[in-house]
PDB file of N, CA and C in Angstrom:
ATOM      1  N   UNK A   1     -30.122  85.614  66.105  1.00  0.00           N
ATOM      2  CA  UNK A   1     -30.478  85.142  64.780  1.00  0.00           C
ATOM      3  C   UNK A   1     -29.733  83.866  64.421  1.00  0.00           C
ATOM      4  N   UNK A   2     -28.753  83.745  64.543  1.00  0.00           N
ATOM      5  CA  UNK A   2     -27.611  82.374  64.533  1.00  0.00           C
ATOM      6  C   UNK A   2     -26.837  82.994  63.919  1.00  0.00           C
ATOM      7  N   UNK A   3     -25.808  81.817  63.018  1.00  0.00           N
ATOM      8  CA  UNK A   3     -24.986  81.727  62.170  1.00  0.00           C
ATOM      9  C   UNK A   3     -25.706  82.142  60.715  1.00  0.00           C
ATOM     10  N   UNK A   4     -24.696  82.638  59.968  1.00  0.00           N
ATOM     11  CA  UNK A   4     -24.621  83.451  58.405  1.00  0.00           C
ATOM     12  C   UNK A   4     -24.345  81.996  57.608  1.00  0.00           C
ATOM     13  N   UNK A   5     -24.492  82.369  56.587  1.00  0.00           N
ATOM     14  CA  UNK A   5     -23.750  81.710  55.038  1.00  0.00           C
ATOM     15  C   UNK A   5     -23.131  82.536  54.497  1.00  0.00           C
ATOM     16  N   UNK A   6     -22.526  82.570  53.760  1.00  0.00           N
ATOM     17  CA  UNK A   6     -21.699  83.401  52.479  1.00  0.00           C
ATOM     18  C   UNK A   6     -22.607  82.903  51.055  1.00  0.00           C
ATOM     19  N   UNK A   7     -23.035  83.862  49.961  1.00  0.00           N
ATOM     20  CA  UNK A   7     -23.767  83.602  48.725  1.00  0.00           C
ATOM     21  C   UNK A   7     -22.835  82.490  47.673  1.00  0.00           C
ATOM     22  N   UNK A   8     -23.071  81.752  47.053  1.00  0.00           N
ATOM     23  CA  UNK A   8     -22.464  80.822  46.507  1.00  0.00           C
ATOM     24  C   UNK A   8     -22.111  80.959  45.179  1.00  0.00           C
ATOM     25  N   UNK A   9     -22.191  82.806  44.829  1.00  0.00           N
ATOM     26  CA  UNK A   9     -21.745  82.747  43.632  1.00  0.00           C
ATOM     27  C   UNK A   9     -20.341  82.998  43.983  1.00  0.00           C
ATOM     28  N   UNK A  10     -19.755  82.559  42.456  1.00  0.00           N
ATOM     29  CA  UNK A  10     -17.775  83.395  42.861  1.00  0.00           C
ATOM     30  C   UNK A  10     -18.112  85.074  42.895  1.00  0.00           C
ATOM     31  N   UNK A  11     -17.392  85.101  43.477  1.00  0.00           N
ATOM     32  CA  UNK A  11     -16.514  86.858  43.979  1.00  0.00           C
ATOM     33  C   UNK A  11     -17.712  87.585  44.916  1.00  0.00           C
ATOM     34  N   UNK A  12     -19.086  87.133  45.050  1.00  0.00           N
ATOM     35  CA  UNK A  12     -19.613  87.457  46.225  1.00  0.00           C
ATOM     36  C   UNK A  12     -19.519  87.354  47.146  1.00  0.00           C
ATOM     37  N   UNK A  13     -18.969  88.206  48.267  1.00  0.00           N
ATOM     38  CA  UNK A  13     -19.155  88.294  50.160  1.00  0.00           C
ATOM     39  C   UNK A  13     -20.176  88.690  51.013  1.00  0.00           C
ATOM     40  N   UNK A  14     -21.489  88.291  50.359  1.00  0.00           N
ATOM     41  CA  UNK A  14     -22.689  88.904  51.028  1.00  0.00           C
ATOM     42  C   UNK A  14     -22.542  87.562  51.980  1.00  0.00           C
ATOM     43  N   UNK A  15     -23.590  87.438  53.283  1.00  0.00           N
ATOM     44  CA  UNK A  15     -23.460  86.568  54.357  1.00  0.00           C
ATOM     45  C   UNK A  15     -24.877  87.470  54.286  1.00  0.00           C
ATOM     46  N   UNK A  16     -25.957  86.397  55.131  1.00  0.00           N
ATOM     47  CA  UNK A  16     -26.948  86.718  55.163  1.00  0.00           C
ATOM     48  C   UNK A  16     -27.644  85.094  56.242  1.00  0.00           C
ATOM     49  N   UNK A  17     -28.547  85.404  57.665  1.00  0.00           N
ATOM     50  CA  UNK A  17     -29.125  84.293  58.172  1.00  0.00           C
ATOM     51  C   UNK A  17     -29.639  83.882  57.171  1.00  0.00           C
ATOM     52  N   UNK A  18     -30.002  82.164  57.005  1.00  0.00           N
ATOM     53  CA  UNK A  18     -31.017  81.504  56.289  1.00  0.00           C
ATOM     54  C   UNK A  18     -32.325  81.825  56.762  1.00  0.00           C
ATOM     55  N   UNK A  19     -32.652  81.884  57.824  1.00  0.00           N
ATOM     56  CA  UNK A  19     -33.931  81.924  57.997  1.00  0.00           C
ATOM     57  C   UNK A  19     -34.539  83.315  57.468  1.00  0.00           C
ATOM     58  N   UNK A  20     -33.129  84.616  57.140  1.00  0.00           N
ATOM     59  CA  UNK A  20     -34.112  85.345  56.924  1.00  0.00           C
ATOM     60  C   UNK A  20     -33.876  85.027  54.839  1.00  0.00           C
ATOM     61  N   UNK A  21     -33.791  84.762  54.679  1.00  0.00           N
ATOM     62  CA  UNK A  21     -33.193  84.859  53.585  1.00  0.00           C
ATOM     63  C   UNK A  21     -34.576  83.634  52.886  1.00  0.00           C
ATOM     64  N   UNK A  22     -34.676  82.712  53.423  1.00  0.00           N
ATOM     65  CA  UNK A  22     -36.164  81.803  54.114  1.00  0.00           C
ATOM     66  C   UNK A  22     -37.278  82.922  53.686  1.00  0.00           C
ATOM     67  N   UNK A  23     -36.989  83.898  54.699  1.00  0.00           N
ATOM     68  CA  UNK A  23     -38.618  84.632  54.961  1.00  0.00           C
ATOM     69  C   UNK A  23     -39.051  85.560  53.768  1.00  0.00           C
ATOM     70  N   UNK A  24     -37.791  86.050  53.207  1.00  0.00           N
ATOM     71  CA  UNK A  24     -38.166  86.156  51.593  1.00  0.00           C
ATOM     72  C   UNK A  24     -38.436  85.671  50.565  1.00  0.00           C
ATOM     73  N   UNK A  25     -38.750  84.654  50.640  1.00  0.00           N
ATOM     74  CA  UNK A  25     -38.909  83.331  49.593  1.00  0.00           C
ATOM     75  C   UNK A  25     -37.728  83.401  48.831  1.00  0.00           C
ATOM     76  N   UNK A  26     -36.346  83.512  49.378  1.00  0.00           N
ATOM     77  CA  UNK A  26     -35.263  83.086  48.898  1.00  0.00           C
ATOM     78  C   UNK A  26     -35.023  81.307  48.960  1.00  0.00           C
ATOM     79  N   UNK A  27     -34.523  80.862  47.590  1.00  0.00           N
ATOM     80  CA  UNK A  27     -34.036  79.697  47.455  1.00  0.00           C
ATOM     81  C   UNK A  27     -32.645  79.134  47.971  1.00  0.00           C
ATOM     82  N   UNK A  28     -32.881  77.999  48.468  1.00  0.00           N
ATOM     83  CA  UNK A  28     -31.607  77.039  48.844  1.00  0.00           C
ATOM     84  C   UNK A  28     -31.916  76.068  48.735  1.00  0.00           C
ATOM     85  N   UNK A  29     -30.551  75.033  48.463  1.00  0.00           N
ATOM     86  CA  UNK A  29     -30.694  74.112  48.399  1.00  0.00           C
ATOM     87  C   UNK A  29     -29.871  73.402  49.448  1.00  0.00           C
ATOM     88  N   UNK A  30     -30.154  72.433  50.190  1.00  0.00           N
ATOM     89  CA  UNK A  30     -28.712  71.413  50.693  1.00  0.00           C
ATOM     90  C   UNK A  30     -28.414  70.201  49.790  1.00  0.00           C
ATOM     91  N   UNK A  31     -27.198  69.858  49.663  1.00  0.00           N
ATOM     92  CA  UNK A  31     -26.713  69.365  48.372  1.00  0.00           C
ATOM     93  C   UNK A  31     -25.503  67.965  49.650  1.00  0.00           C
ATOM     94  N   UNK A  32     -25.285  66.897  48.984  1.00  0.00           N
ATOM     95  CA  UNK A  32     -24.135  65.973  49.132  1.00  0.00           C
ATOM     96  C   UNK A  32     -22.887  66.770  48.832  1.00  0.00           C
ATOM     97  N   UNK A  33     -21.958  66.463  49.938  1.00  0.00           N
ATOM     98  CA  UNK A  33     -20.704  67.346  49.302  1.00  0.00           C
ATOM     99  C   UNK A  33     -20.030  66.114  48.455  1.00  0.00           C
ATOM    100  N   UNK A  34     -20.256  64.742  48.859  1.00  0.00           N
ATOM    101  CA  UNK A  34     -19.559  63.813  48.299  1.00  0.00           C
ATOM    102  C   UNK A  34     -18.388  62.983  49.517  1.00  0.00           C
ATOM    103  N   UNK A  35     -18.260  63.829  50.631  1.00  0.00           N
ATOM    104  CA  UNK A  35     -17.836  63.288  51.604  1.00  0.00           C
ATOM    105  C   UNK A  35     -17.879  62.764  52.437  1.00  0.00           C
ATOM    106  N   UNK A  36     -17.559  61.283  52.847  1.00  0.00           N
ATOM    107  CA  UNK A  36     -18.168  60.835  53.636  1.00  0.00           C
ATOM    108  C   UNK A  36     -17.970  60.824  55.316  1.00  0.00           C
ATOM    109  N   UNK A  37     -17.786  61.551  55.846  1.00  0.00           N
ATOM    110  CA  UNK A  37     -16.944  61.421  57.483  1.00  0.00           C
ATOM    111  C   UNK A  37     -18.160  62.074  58.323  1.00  0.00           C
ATOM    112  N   UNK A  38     -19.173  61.966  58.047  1.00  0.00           N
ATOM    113  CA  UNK A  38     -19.963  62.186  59.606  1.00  0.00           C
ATOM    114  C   UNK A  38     -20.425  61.090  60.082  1.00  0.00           C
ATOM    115  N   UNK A  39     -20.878  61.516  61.004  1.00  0.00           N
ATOM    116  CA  UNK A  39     -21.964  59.799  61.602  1.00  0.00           C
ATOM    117  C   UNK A  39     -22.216  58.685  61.335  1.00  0.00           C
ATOM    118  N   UNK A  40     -23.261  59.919  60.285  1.00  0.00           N
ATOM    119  CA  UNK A  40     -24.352  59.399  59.859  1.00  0.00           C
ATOM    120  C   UNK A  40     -23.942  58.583  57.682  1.00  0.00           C
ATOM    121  N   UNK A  41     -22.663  58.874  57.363  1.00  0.00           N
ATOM    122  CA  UNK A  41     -21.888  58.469  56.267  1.00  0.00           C
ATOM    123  C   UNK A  41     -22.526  59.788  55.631  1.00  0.00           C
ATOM    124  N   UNK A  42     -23.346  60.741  55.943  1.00  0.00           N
ATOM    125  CA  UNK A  42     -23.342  61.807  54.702  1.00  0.00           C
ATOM    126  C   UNK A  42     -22.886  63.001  55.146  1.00  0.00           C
ATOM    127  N   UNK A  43     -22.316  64.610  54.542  1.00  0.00           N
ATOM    128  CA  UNK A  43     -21.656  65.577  54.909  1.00  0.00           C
ATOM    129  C   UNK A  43     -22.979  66.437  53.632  1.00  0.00           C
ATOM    130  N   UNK A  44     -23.945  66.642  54.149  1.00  0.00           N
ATOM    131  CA  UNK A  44     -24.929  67.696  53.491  1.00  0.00           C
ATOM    132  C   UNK A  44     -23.980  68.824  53.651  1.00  0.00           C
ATOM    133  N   UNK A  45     -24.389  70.266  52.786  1.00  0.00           N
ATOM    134  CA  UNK A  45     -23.674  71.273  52.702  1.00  0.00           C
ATOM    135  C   UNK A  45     -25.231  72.279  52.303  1.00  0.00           C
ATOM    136  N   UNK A  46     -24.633  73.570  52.285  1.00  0.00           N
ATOM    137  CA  UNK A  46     -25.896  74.350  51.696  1.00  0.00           C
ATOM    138  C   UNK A  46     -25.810  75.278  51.015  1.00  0.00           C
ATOM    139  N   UNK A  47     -26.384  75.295  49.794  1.00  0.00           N
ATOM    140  CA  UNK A  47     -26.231  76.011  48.965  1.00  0.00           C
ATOM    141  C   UNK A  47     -27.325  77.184  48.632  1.00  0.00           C
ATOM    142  N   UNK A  48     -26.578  78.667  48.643  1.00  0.00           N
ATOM    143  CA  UNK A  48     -27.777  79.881  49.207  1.00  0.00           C
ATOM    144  C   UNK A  48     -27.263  80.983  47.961  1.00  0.00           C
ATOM    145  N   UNK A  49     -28.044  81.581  47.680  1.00  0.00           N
ATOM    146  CA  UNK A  49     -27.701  83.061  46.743  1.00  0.00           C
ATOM    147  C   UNK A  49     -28.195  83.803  47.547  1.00  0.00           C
ATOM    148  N   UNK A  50     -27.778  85.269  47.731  1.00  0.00           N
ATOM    149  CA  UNK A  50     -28.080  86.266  48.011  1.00  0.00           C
ATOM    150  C   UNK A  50     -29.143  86.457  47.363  1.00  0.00           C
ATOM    151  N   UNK A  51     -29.708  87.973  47.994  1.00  0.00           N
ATOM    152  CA  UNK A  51     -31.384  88.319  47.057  1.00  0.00           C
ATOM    153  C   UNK A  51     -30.358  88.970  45.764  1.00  0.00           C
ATOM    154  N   UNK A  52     -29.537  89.583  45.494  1.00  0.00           N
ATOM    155  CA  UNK A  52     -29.016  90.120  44.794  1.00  0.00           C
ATOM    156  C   UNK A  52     -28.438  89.207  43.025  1.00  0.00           C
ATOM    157  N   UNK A  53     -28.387  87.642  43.909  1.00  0.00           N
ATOM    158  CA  UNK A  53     -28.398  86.779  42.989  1.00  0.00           C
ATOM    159  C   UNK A  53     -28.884  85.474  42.935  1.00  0.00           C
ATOM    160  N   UNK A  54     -30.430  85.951  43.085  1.00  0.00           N
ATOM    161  CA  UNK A  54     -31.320  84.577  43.132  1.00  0.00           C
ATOM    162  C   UNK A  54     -31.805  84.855  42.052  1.00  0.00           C
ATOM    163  N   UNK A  55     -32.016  83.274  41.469  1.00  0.00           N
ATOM    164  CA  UNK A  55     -32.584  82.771  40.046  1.00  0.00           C
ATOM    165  C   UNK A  55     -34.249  83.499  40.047  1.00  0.00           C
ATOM    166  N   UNK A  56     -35.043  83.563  41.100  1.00  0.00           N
ATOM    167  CA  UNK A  56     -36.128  84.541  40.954  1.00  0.00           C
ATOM    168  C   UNK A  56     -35.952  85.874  41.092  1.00  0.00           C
ATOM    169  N   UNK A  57     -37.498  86.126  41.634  1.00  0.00           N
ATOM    170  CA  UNK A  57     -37.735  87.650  41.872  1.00  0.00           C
ATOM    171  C   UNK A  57     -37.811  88.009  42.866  1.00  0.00           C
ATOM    172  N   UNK A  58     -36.457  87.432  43.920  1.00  0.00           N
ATOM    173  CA  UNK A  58     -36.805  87.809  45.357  1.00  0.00           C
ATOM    174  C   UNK A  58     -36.304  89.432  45.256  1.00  0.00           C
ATOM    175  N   UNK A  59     -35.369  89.932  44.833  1.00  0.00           N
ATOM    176  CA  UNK A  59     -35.056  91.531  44.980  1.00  0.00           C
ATOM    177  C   UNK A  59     -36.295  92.396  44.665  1.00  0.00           C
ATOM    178  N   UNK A  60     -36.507  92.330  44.070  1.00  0.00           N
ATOM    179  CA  UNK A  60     -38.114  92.891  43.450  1.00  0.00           C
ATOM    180  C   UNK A  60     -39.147  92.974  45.014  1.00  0.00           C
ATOM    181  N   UNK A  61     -38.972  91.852  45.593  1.00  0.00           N
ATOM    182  CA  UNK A  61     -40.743  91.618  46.738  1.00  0.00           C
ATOM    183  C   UNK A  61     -39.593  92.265  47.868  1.00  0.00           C
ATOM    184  N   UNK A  62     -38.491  92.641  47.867  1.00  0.00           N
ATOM    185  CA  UNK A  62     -37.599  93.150  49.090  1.00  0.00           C
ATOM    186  C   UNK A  62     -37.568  94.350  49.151  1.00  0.00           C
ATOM    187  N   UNK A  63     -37.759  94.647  47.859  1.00  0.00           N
ATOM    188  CA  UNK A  63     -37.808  96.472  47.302  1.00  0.00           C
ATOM    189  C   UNK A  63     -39.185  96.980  47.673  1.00  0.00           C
ATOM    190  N   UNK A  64     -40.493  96.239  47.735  1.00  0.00           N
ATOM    191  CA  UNK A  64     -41.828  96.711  47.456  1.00  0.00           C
ATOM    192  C   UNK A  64     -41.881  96.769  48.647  1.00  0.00           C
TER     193      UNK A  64
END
């Protein structure tokens, strides 16, 4: 499956693949961290909620 994320609220330790997290019509975003030291001058980052704390109704279509 790959590598996890950790959910981006404070005091949550859920870790969950993106892709599956993807296949639920869970939201992310990748965001500028503001740092500049890769390559390419940008350091993208990614920003993920758990189903437990996404701004929709992904818990709901995970339950059905």
């Amino acid at each position: 499956m790959g590598s996890t994320v950790q959910c981006c609220v404070p005091g949550c330790s859920r870790s969950f693949h993106l892709n599956c997290l993807w296949s639920v019509g869970g939201e992310m975003t990748v965001k500028d961290s503001g740092k500049h030291y890769c390559a390419n001058g940008l350091n993208p980052y990614i920003e993920a909620r758990c189903v437990e704390h996404q701004l929709v109704g992904v818990k709901e279509a995970c339950e059905a």
